[in-house]
N, C-alpha and C. Protein backbone atom coordinates (compact mmCIF):
# COMPACT_ATOMS: atom_id res chain seq x y z
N UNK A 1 -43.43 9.30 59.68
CA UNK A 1 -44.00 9.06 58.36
C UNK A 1 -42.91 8.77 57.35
N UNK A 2 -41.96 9.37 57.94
CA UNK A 2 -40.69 9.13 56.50
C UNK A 2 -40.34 7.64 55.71
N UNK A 3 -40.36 6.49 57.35
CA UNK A 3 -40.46 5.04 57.17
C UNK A 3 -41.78 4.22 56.44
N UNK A 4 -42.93 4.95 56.89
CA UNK A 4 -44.24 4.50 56.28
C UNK A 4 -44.49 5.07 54.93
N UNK A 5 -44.11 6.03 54.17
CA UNK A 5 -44.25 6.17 53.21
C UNK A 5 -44.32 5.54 52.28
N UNK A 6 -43.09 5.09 52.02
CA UNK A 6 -43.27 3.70 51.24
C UNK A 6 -44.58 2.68 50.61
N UNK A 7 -44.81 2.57 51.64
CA UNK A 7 -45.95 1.48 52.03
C UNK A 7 -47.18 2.70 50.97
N UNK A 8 -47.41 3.90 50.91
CA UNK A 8 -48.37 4.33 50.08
C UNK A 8 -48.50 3.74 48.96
N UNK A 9 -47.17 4.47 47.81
CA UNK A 9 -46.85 3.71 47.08
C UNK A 9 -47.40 2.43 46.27
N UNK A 10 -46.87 1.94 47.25
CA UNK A 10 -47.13 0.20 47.12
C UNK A 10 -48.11 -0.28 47.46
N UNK A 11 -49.49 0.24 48.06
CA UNK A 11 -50.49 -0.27 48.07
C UNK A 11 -51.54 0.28 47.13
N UNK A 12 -51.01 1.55 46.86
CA UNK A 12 -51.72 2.21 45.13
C UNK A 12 -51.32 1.18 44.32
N UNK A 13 -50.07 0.87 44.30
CA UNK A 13 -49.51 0.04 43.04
C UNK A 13 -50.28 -1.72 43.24
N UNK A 14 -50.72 -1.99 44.20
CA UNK A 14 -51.07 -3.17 44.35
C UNK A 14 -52.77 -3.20 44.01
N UNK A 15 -53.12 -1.80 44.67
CA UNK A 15 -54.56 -1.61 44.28
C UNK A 15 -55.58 -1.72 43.19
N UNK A 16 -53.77 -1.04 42.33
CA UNK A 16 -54.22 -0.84 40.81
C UNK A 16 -54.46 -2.22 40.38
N UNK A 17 -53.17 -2.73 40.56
CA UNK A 17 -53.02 -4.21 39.51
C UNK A 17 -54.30 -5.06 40.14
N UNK A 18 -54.73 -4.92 41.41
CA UNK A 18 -56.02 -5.41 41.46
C UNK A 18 -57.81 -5.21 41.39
N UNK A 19 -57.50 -3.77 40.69
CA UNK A 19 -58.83 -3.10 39.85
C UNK A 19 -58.49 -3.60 38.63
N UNK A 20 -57.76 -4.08 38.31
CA UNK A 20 -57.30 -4.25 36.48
C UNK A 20 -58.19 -5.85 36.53
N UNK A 21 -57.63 -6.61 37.57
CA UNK A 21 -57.92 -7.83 38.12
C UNK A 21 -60.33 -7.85 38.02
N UNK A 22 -60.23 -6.77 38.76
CA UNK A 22 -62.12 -6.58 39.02
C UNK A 22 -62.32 -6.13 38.01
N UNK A 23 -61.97 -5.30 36.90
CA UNK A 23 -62.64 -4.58 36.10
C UNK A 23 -62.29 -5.52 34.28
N UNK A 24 -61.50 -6.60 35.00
CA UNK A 24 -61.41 -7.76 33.96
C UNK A 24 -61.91 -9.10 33.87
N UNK A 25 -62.63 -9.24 35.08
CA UNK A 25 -63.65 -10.36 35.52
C UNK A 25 -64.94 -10.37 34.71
N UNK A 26 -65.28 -11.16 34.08
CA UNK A 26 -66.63 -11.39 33.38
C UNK A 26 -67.05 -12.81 33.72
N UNK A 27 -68.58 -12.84 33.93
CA UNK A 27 -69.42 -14.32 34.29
C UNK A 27 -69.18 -14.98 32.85
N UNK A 28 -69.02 -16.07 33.44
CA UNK A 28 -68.63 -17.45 31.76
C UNK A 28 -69.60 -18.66 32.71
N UNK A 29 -69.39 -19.11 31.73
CA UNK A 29 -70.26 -20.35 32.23
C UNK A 29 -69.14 -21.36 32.02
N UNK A 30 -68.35 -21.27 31.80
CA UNK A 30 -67.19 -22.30 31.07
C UNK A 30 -66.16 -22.71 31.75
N UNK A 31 -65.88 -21.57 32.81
CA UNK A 31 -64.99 -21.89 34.22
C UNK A 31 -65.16 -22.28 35.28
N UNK A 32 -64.83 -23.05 35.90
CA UNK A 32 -65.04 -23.43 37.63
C UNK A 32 -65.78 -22.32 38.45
N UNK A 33 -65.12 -21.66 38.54
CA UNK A 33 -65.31 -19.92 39.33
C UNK A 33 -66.68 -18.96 38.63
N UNK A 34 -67.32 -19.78 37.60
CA UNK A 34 -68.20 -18.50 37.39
C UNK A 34 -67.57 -16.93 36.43
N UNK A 35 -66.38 -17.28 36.33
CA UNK A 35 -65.59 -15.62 36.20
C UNK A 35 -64.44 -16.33 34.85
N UNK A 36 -64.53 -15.54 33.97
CA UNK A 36 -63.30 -15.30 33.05
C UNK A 36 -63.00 -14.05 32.96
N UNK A 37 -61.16 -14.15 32.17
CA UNK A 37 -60.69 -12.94 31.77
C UNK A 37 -60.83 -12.45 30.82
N UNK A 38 -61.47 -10.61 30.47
CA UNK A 38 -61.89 -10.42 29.53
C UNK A 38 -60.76 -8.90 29.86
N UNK A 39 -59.95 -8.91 28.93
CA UNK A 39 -59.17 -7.51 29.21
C UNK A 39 -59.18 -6.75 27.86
N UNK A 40 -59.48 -5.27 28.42
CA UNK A 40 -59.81 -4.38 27.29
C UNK A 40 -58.98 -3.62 27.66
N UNK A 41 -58.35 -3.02 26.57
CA UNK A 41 -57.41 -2.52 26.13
C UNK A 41 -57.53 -0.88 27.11
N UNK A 42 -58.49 0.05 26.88
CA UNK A 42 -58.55 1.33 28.04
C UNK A 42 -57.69 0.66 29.61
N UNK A 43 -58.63 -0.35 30.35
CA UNK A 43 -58.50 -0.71 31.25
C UNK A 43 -56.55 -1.11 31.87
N UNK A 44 -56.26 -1.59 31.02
CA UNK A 44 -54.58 -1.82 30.59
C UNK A 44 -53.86 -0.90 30.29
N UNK A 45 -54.05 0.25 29.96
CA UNK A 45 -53.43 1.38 29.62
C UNK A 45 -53.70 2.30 30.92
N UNK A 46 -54.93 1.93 31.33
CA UNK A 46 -55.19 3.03 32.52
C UNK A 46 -54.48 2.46 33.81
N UNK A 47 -54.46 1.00 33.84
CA UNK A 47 -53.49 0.50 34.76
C UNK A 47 -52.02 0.65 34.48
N UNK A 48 -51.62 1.10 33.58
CA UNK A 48 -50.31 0.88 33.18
C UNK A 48 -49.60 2.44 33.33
N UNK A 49 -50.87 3.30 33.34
CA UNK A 49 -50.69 4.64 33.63
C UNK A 49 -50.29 5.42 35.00
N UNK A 50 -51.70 4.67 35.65
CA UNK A 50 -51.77 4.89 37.32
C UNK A 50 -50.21 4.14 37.62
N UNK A 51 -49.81 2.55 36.98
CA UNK A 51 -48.53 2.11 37.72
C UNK A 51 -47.38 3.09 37.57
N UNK A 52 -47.26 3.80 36.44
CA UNK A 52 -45.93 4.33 36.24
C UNK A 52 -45.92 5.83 37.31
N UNK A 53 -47.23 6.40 37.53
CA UNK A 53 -47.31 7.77 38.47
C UNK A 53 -46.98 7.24 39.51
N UNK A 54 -47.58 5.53 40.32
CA UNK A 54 -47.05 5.71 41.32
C UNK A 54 -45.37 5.24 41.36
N UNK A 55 -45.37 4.62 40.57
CA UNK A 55 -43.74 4.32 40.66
C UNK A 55 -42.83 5.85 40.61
N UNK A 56 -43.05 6.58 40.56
CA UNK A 56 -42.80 8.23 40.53
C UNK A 56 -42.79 8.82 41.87
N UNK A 57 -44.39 8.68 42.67
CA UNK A 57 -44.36 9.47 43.61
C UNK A 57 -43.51 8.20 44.41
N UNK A 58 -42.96 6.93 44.19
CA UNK A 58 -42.32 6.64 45.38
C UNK A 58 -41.28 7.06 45.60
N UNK A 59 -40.61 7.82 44.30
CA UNK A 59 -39.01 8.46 44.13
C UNK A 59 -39.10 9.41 45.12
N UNK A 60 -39.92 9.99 45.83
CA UNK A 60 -40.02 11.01 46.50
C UNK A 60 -38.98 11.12 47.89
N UNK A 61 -38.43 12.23 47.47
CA UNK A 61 -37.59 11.98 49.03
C UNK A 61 -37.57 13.08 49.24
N UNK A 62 -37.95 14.80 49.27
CA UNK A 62 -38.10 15.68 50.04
C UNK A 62 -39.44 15.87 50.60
N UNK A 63 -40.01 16.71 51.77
CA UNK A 63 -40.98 16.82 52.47
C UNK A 63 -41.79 17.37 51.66
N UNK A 64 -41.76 18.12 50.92
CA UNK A 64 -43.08 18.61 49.58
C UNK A 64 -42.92 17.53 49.19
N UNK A 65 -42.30 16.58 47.90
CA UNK A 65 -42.71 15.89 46.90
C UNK A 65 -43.43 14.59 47.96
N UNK A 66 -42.92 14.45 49.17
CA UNK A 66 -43.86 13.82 49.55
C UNK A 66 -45.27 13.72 49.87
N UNK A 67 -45.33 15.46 50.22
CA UNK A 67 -46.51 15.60 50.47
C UNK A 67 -48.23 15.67 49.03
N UNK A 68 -47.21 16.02 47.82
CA UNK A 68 -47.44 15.90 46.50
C UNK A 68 -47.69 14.35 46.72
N UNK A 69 -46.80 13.04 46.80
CA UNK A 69 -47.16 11.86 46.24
C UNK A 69 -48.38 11.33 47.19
N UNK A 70 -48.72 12.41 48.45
CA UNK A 70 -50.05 11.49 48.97
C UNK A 70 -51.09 12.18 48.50
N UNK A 71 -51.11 13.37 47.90
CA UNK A 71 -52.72 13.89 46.88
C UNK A 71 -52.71 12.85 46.31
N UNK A 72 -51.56 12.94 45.15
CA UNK A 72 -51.34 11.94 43.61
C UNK A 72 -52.08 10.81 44.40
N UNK A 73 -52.01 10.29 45.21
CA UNK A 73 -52.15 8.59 45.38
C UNK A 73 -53.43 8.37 46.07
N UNK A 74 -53.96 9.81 46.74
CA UNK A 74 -55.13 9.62 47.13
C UNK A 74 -55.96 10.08 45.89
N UNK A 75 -55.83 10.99 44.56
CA UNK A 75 -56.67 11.05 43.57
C UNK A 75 -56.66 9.87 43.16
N UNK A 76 -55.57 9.11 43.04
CA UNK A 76 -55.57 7.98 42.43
C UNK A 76 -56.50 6.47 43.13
N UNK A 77 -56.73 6.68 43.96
CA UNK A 77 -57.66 6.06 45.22
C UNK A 77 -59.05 6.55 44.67
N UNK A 78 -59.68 7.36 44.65
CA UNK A 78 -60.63 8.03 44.63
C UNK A 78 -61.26 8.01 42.92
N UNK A 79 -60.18 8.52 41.88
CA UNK A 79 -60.56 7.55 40.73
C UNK A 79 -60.95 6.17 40.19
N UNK A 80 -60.34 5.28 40.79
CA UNK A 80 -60.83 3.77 40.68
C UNK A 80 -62.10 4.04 41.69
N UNK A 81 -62.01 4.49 42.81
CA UNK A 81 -63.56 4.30 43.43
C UNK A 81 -64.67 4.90 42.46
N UNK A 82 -64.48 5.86 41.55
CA UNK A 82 -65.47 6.78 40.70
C UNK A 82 -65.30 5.39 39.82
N UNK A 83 -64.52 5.35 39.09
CA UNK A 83 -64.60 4.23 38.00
C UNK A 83 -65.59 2.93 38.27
N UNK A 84 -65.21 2.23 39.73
CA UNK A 84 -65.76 0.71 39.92
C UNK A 84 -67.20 1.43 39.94
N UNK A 85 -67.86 2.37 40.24
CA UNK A 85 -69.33 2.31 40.91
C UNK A 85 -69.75 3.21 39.82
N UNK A 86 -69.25 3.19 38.75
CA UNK A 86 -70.28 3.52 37.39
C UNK A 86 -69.75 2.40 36.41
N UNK A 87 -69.35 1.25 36.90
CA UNK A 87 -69.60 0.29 36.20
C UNK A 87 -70.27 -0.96 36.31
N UNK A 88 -70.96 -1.69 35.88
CA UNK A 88 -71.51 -2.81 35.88
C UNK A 88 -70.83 -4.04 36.43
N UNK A 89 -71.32 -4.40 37.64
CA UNK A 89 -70.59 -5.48 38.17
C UNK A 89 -71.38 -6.79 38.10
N UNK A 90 -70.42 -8.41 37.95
CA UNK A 90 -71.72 -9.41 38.10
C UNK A 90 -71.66 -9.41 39.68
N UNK A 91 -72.38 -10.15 40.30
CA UNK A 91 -72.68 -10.34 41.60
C UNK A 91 -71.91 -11.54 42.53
N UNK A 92 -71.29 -12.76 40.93
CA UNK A 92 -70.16 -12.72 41.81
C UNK A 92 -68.52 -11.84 42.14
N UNK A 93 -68.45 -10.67 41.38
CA UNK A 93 -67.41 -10.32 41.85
C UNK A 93 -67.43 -9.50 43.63
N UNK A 94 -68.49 -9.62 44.28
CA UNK A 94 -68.83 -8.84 45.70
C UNK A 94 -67.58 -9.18 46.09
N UNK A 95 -66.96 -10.35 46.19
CA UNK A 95 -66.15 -10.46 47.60
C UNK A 95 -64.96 -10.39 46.64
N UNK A 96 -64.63 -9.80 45.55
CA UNK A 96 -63.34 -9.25 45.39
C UNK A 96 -63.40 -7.65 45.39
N UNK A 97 -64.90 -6.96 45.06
CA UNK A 97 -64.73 -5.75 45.38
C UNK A 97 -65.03 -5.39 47.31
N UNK A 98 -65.23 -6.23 47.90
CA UNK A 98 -65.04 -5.99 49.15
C UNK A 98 -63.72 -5.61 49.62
N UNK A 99 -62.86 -7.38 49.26
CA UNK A 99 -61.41 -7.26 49.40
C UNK A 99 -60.01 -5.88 48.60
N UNK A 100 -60.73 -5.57 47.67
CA UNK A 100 -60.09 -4.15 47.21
C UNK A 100 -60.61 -3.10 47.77
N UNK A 101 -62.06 -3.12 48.52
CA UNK A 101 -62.29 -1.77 49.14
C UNK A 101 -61.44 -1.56 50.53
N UNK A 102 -61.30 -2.89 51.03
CA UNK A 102 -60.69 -2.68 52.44
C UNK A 102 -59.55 -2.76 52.34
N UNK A 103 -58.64 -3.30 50.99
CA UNK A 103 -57.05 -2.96 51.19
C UNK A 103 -57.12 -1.21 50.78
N UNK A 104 -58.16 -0.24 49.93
CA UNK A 104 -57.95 0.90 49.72
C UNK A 104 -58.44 1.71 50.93
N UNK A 105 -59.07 1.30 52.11
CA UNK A 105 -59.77 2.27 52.94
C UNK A 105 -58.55 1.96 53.97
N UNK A 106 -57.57 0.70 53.95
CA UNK A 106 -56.48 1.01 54.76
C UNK A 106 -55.08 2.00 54.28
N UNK A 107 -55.35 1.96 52.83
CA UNK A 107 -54.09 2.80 52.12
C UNK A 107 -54.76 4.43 52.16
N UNK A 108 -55.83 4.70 52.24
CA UNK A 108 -56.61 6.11 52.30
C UNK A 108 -56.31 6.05 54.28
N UNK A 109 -56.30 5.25 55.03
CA UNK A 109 -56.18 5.68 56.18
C UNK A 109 -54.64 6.01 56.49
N UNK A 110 -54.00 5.33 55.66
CA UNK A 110 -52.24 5.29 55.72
C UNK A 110 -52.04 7.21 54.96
N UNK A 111 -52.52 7.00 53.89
CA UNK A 111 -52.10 8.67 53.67
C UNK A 111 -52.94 9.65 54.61
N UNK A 112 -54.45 9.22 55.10
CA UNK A 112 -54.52 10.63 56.24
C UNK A 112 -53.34 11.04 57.12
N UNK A 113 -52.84 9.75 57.81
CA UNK A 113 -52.10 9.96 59.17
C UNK A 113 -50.87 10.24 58.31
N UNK A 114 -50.73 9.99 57.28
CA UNK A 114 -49.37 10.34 57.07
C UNK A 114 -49.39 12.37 56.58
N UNK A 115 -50.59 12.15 55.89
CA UNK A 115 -50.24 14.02 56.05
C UNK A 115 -50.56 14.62 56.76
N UNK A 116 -51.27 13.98 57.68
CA UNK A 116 -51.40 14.95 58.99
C UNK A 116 -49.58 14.65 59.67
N UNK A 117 -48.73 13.85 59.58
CA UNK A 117 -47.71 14.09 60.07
C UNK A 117 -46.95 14.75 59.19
N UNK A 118 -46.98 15.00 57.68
CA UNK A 118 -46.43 15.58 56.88
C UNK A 118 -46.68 16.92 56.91
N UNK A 119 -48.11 17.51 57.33
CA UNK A 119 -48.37 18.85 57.11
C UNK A 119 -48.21 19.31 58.62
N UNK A 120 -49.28 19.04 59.58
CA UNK A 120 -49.31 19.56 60.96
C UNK A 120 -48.51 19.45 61.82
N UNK A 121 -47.91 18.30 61.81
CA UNK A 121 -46.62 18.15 62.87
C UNK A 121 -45.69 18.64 62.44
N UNK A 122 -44.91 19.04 61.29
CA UNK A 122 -43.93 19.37 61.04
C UNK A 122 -44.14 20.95 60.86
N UNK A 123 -44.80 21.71 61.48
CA UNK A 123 -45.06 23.39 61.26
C UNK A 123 -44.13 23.97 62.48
């Protein structure tokens, strides 16, 4: 896990900047795509928030703070999932909240195995 760690990190941090991406999509009639950018100010601050925690837990280099940066990154997983599904989506954003659910259900599968090697294997 020490080598894969990393990779948490950085797929929170990629996750985020692409909930900022879904939760800034609005239907226009005025664009090719159906979709313009409408960015509100919470949404930018809350991305700008989540980026700087994870840029934090990646500093992590002892076996606690690591095991600390995969809660942090799995609350942080688990908040945008609470956030997207009490908000109003149009119907074309499906296949970008598809594509962010399955890069987060591979970064939620990356921190199980990683604390099960962080907590159980290392006893």
């Amino acid at each position: 896990m020490q080598k894969l760690y990393g990779y948490v990190p950085l797929l929170s941090g990629l996750g985020s900047l692409y909930f900022l991406l879904v939760m800034s999509l609005v239907p226009s009639s005025t664009s090719s795509l159906g979709l313009d950018f409408n960015w509100h100010d919470p949404d930018v601050v809350t991305v700008a928030l989540i980026l700087v925690v994870v840029v934090v837990t990646a500093c992590a280099r002892t076996l606690w703070t690591k095991r600390i940066g995969l809660l942090v990154n799995g609350l942080i997983i688990l908040g945008m999932t609470a956030d997207l599904l009490h908000t109003q989506h149009s119907p074309l954003l499906t296949d970008y909240l598809w594509l962010w659910g399955l890069l987060m259900l591979f970064n939620l599968g990356l921190i199980c195995w990683g604390s099960y090697r962080l907590w159980w294997k290392n006893k």
